[in-house]
PDB file of N, CA and C in Angstrom:
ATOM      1  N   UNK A   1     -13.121  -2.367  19.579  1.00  0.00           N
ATOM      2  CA  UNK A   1     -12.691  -3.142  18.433  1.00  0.00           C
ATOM      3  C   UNK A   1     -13.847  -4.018  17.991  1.00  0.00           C
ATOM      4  N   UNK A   2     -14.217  -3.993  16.929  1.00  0.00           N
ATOM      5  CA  UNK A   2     -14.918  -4.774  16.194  1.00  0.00           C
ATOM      6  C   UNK A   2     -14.547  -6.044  15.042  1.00  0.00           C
ATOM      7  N   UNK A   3     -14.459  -7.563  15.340  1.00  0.00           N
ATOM      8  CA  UNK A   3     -14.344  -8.282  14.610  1.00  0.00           C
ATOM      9  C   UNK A   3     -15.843  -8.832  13.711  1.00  0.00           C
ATOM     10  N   UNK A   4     -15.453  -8.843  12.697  1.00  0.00           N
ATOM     11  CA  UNK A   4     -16.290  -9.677  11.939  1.00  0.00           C
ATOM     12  C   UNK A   4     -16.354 -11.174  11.882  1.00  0.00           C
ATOM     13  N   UNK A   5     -15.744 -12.160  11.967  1.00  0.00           N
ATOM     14  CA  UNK A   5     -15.809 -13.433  12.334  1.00  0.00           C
ATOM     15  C   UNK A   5     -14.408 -13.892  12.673  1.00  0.00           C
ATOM     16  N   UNK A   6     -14.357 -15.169  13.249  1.00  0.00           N
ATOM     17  CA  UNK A   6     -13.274 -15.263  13.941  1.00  0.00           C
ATOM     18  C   UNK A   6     -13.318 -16.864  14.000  1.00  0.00           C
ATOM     19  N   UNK A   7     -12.305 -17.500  12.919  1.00  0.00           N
ATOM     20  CA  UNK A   7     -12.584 -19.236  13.162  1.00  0.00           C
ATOM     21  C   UNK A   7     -11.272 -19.699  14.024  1.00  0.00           C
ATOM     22  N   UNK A   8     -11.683 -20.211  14.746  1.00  0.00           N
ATOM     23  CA  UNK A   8     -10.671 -20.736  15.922  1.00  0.00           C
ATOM     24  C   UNK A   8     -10.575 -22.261  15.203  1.00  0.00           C
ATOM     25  N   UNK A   9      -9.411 -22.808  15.066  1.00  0.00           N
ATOM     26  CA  UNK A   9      -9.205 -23.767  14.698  1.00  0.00           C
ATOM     27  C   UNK A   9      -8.186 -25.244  15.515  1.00  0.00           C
ATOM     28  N   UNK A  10      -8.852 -26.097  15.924  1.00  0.00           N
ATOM     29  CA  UNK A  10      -8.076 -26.853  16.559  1.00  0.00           C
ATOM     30  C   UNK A  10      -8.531 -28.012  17.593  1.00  0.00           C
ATOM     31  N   UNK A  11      -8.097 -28.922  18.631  1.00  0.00           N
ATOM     32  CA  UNK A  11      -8.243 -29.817  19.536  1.00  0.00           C
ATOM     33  C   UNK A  11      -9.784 -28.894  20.520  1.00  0.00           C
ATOM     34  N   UNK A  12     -10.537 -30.039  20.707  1.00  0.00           N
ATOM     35  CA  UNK A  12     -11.954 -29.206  20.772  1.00  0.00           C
ATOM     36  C   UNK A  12     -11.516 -28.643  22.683  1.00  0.00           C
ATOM     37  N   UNK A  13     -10.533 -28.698  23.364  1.00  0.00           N
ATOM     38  CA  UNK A  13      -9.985 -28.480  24.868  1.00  0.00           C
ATOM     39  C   UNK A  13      -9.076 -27.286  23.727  1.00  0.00           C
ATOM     40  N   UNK A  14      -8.283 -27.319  23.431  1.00  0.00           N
ATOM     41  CA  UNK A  14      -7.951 -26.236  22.945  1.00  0.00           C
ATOM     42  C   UNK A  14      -8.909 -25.121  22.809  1.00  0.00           C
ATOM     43  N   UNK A  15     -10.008 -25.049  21.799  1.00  0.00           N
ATOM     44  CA  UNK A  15     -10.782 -24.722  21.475  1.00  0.00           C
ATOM     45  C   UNK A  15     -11.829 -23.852  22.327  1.00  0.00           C
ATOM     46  N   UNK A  16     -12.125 -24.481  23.435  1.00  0.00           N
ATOM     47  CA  UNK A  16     -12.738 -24.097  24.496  1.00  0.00           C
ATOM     48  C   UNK A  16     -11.884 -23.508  25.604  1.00  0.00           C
ATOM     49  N   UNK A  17     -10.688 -23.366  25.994  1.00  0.00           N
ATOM     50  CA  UNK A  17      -9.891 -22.672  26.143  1.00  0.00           C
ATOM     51  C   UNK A  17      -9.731 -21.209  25.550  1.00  0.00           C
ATOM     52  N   UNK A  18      -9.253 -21.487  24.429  1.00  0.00           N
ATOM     53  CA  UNK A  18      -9.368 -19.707  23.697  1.00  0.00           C
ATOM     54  C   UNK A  18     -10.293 -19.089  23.885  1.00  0.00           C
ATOM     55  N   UNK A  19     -12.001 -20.334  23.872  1.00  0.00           N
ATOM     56  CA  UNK A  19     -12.829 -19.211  23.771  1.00  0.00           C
ATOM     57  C   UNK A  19     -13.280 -18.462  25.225  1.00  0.00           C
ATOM     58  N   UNK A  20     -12.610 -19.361  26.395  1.00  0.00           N
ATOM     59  CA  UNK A  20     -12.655 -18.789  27.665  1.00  0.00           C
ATOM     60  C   UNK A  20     -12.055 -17.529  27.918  1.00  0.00           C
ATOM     61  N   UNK A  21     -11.117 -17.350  27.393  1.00  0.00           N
ATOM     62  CA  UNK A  21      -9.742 -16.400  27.516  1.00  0.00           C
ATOM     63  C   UNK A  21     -10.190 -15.154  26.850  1.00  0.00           C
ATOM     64  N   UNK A  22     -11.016 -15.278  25.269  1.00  0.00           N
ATOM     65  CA  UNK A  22     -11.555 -14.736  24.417  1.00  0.00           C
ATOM     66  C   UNK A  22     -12.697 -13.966  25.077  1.00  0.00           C
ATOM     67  N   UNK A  23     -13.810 -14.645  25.730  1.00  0.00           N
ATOM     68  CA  UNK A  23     -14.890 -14.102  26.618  1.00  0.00           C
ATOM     69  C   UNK A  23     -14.739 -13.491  27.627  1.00  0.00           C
ATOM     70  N   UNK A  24     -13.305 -13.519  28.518  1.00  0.00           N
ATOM     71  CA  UNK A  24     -12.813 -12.540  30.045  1.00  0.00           C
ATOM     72  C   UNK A  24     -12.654 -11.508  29.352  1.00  0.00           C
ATOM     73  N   UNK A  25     -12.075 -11.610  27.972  1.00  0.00           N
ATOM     74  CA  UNK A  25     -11.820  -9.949  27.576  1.00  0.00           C
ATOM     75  C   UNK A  25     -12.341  -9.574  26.884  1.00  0.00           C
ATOM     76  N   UNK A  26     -13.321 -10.120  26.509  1.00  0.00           N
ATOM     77  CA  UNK A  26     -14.512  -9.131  24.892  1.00  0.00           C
ATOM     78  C   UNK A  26     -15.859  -9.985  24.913  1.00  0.00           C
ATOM     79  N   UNK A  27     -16.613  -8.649  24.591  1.00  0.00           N
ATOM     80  CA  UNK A  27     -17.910  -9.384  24.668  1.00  0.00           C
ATOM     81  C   UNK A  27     -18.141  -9.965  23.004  1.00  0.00           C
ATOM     82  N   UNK A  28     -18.695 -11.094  23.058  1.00  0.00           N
ATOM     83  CA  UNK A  28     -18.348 -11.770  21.710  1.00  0.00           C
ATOM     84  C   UNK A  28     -19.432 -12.939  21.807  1.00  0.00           C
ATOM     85  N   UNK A  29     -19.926 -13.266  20.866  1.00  0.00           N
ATOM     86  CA  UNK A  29     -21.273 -14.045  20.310  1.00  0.00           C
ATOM     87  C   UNK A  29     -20.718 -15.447  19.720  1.00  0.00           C
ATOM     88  N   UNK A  30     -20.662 -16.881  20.864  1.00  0.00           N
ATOM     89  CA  UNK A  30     -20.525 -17.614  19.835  1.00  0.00           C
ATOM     90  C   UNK A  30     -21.404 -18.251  18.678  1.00  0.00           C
ATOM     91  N   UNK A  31     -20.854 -18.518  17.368  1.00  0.00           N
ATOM     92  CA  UNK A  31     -22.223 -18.835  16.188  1.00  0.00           C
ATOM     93  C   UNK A  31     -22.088 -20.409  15.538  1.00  0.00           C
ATOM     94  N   UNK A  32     -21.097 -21.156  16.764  1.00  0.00           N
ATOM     95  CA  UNK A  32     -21.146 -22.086  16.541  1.00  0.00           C
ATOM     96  C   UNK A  32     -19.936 -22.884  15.442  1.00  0.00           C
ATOM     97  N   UNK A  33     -19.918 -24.031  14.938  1.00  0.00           N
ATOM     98  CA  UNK A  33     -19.322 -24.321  13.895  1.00  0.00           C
ATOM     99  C   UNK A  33     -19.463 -23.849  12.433  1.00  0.00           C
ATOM    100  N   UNK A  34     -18.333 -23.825  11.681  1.00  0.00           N
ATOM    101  CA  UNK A  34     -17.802 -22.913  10.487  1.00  0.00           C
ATOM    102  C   UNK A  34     -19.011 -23.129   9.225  1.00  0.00           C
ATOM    103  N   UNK A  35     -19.669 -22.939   8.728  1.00  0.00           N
ATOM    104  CA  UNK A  35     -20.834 -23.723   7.904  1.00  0.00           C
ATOM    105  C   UNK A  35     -20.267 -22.851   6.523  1.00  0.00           C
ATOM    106  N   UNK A  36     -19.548 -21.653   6.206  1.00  0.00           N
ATOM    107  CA  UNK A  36     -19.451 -21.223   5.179  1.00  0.00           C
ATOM    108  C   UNK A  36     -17.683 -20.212   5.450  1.00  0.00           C
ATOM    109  N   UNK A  37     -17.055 -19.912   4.409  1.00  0.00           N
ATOM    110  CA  UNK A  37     -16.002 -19.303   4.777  1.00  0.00           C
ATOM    111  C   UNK A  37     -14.749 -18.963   3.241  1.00  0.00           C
ATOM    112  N   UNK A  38     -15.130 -17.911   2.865  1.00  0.00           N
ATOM    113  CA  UNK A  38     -14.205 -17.810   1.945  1.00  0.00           C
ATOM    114  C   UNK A  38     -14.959 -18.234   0.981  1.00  0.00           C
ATOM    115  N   UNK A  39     -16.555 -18.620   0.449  1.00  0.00           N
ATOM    116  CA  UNK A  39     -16.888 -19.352  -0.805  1.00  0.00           C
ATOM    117  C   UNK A  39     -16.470 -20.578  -0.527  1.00  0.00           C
ATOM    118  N   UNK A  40     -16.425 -21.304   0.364  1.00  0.00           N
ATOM    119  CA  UNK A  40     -16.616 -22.874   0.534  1.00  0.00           C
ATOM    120  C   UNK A  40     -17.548 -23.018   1.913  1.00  0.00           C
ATOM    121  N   UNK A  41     -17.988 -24.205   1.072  1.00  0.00           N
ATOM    122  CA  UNK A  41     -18.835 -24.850   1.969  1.00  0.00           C
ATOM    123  C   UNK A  41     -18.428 -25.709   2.783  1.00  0.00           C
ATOM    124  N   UNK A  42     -18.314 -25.898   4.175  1.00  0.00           N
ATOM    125  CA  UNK A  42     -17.430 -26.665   5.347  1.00  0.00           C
ATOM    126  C   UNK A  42     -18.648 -27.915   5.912  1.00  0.00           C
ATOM    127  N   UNK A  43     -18.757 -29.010   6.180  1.00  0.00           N
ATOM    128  CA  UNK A  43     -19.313 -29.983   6.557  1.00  0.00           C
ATOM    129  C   UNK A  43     -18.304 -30.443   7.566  1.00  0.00           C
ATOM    130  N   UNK A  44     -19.007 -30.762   8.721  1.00  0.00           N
ATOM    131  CA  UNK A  44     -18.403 -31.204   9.848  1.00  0.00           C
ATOM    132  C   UNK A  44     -18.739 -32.748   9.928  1.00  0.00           C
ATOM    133  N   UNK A  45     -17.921 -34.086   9.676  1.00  0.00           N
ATOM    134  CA  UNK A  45     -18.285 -34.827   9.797  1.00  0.00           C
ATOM    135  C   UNK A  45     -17.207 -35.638  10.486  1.00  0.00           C
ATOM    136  N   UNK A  46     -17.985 -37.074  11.095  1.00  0.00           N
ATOM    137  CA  UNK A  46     -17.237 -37.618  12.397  1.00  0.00           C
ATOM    138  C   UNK A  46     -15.702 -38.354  11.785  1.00  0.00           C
ATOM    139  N   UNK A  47     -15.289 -37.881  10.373  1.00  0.00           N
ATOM    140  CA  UNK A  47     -13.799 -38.151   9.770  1.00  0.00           C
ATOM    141  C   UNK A  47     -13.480 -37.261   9.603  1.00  0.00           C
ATOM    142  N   UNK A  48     -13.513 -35.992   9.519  1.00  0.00           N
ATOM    143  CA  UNK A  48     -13.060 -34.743   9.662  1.00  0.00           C
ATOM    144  C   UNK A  48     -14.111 -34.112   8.966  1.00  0.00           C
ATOM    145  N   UNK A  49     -13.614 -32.969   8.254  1.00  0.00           N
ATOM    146  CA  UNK A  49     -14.198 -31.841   7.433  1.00  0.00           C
ATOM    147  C   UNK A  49     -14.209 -32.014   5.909  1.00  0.00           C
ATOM    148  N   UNK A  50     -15.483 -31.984   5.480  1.00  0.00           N
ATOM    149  CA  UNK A  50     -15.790 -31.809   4.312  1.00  0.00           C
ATOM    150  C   UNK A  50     -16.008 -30.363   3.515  1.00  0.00           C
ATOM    151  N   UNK A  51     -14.786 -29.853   2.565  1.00  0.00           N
ATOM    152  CA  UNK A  51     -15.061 -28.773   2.146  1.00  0.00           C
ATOM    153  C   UNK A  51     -15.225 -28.994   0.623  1.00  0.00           C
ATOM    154  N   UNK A  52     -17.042 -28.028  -0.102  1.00  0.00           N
ATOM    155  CA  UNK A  52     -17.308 -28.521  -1.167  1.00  0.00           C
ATOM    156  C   UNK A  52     -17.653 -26.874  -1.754  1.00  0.00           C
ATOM    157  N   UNK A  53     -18.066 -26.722  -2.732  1.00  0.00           N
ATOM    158  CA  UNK A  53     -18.569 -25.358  -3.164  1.00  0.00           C
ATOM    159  C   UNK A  53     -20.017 -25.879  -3.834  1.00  0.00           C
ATOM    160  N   UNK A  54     -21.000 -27.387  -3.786  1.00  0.00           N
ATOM    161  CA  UNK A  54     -22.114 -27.323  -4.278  1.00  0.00           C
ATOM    162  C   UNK A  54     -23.035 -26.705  -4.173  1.00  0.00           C
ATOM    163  N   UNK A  55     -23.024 -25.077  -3.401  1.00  0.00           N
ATOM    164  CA  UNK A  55     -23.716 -23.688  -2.955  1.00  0.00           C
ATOM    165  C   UNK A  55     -23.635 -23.841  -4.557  1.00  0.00           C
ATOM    166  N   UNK A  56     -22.515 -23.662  -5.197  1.00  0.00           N
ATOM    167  CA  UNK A  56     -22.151 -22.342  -6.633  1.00  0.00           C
ATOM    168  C   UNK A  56     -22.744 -23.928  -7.697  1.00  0.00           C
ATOM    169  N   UNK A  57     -23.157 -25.019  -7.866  1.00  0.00           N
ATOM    170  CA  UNK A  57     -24.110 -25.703  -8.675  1.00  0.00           C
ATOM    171  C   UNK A  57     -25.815 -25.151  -8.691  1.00  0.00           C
ATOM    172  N   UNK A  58     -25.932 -24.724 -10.244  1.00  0.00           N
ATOM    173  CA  UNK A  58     -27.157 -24.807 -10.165  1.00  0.00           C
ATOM    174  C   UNK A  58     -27.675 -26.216 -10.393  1.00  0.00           C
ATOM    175  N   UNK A  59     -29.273 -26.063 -10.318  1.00  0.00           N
ATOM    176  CA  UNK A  59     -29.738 -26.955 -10.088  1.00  0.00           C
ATOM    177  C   UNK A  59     -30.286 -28.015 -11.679  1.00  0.00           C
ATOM    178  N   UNK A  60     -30.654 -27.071 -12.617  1.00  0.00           N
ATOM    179  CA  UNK A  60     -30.497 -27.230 -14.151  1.00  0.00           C
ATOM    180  C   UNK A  60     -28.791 -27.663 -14.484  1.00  0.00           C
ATOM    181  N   UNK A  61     -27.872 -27.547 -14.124  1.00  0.00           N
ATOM    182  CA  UNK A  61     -26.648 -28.177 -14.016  1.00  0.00           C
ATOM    183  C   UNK A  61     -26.422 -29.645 -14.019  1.00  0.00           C
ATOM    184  N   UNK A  62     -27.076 -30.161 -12.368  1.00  0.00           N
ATOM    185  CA  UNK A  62     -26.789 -31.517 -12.566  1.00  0.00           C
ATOM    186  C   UNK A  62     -27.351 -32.611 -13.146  1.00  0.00           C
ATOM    187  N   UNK A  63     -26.692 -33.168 -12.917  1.00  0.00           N
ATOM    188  CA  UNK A  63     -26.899 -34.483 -13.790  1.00  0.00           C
ATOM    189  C   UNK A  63     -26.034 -34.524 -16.051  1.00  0.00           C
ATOM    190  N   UNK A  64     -25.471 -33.091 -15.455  1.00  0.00           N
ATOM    191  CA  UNK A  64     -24.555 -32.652 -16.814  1.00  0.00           C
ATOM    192  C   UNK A  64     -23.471 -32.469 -15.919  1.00  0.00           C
ATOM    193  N   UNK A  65     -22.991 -33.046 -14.890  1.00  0.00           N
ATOM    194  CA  UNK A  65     -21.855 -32.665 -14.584  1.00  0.00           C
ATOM    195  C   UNK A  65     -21.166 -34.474 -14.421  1.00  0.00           C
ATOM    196  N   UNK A  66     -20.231 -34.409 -15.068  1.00  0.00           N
ATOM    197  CA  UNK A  66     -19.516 -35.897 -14.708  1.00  0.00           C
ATOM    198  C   UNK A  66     -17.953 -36.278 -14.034  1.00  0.00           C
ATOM    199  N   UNK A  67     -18.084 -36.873 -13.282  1.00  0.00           N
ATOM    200  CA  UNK A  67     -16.295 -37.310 -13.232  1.00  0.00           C
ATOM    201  C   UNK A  67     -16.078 -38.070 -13.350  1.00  0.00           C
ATOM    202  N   UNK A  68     -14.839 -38.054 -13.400  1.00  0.00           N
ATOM    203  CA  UNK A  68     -14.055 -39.268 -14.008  1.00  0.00           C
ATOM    204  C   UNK A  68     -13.470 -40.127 -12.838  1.00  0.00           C
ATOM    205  N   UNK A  69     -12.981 -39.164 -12.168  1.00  0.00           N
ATOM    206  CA  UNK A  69     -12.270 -39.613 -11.251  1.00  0.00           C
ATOM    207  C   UNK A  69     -12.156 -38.855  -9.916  1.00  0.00           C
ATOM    208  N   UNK A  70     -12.228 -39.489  -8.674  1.00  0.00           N
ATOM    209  CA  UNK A  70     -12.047 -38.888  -7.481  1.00  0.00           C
ATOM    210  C   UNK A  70     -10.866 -39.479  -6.554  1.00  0.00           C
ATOM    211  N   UNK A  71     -10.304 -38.537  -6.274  1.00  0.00           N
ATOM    212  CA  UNK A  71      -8.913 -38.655  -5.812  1.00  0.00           C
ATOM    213  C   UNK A  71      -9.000 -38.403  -4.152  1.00  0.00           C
ATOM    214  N   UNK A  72      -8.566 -38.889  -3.311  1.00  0.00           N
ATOM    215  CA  UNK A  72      -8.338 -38.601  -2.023  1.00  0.00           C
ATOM    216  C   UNK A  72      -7.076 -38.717  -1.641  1.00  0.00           C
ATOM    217  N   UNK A  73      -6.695 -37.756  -0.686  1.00  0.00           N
ATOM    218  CA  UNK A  73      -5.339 -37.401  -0.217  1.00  0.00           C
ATOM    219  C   UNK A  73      -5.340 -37.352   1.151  1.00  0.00           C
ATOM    220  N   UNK A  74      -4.321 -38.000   2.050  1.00  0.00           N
ATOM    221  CA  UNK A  74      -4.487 -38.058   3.896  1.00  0.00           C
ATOM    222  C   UNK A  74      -3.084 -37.329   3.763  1.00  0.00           C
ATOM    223  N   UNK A  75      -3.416 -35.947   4.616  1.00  0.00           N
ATOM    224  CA  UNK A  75      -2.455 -35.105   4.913  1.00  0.00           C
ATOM    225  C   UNK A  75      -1.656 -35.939   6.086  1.00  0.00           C
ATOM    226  N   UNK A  76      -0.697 -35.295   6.544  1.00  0.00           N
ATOM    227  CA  UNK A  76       0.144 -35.597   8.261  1.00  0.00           C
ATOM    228  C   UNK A  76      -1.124 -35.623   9.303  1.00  0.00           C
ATOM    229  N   UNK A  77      -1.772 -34.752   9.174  1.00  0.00           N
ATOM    230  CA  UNK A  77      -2.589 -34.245  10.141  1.00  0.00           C
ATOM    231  C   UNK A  77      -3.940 -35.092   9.927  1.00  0.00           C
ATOM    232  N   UNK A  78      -3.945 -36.241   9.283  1.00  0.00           N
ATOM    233  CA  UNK A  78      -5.168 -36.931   9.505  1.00  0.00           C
ATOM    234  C   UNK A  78      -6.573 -36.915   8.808  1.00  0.00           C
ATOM    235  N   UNK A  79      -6.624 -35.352   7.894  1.00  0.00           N
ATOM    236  CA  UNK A  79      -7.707 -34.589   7.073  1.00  0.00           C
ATOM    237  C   UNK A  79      -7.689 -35.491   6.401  1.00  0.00           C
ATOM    238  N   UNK A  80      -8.421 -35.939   5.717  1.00  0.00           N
ATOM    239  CA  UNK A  80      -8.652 -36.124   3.797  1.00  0.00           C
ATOM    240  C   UNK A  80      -9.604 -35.549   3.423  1.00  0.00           C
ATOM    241  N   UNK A  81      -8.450 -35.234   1.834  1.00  0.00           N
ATOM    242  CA  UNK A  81      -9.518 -34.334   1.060  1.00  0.00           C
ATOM    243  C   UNK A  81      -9.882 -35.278  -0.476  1.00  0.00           C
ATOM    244  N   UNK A  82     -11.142 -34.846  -0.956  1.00  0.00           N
ATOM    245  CA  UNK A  82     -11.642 -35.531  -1.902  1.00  0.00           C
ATOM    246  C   UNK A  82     -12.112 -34.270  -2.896  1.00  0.00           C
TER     247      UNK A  82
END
């Protein structure tokens, strides 16, 4: 069986768990934390995760791009998104 990537998501003892369980039965390459996935860009930072798409800004773009407003939202689970 061949997987193409595989994001394990969760409590970092969780985490290291699966990937124990994951490694007794398949040989498998870890590549570390999520840096890209689906066309977003993932930032790991010490308040959670920052997901942005400024990959898809060119660079002749900014400084023509404006907002108005930035909104943040705290899920159950502690995330905020901006």
């Amino acid at each position: 069986m061949y997987v193409d990537d595989l994001n394990i998501i969760g409590h970092i003892q969780d985490i290291n768990e699966a990937r124990n369980h994951l490694t007794k039965e398949f040989e498998m390459k870890d590549l570390g934390q999520t840096k890209f996935c689906l066309g977003l860009q993932l930032e790991h930072l010490p308040t959670g995760v920052f997901v942005h798409q400024a990959a898809y800004i060119y660079p002749e773009n900014i400084g023509k791009i404006q907002c108005e407003q930035i909104i943040s939202i705290k899920d159950t689970y502690g995330c905020t998104v901006t």
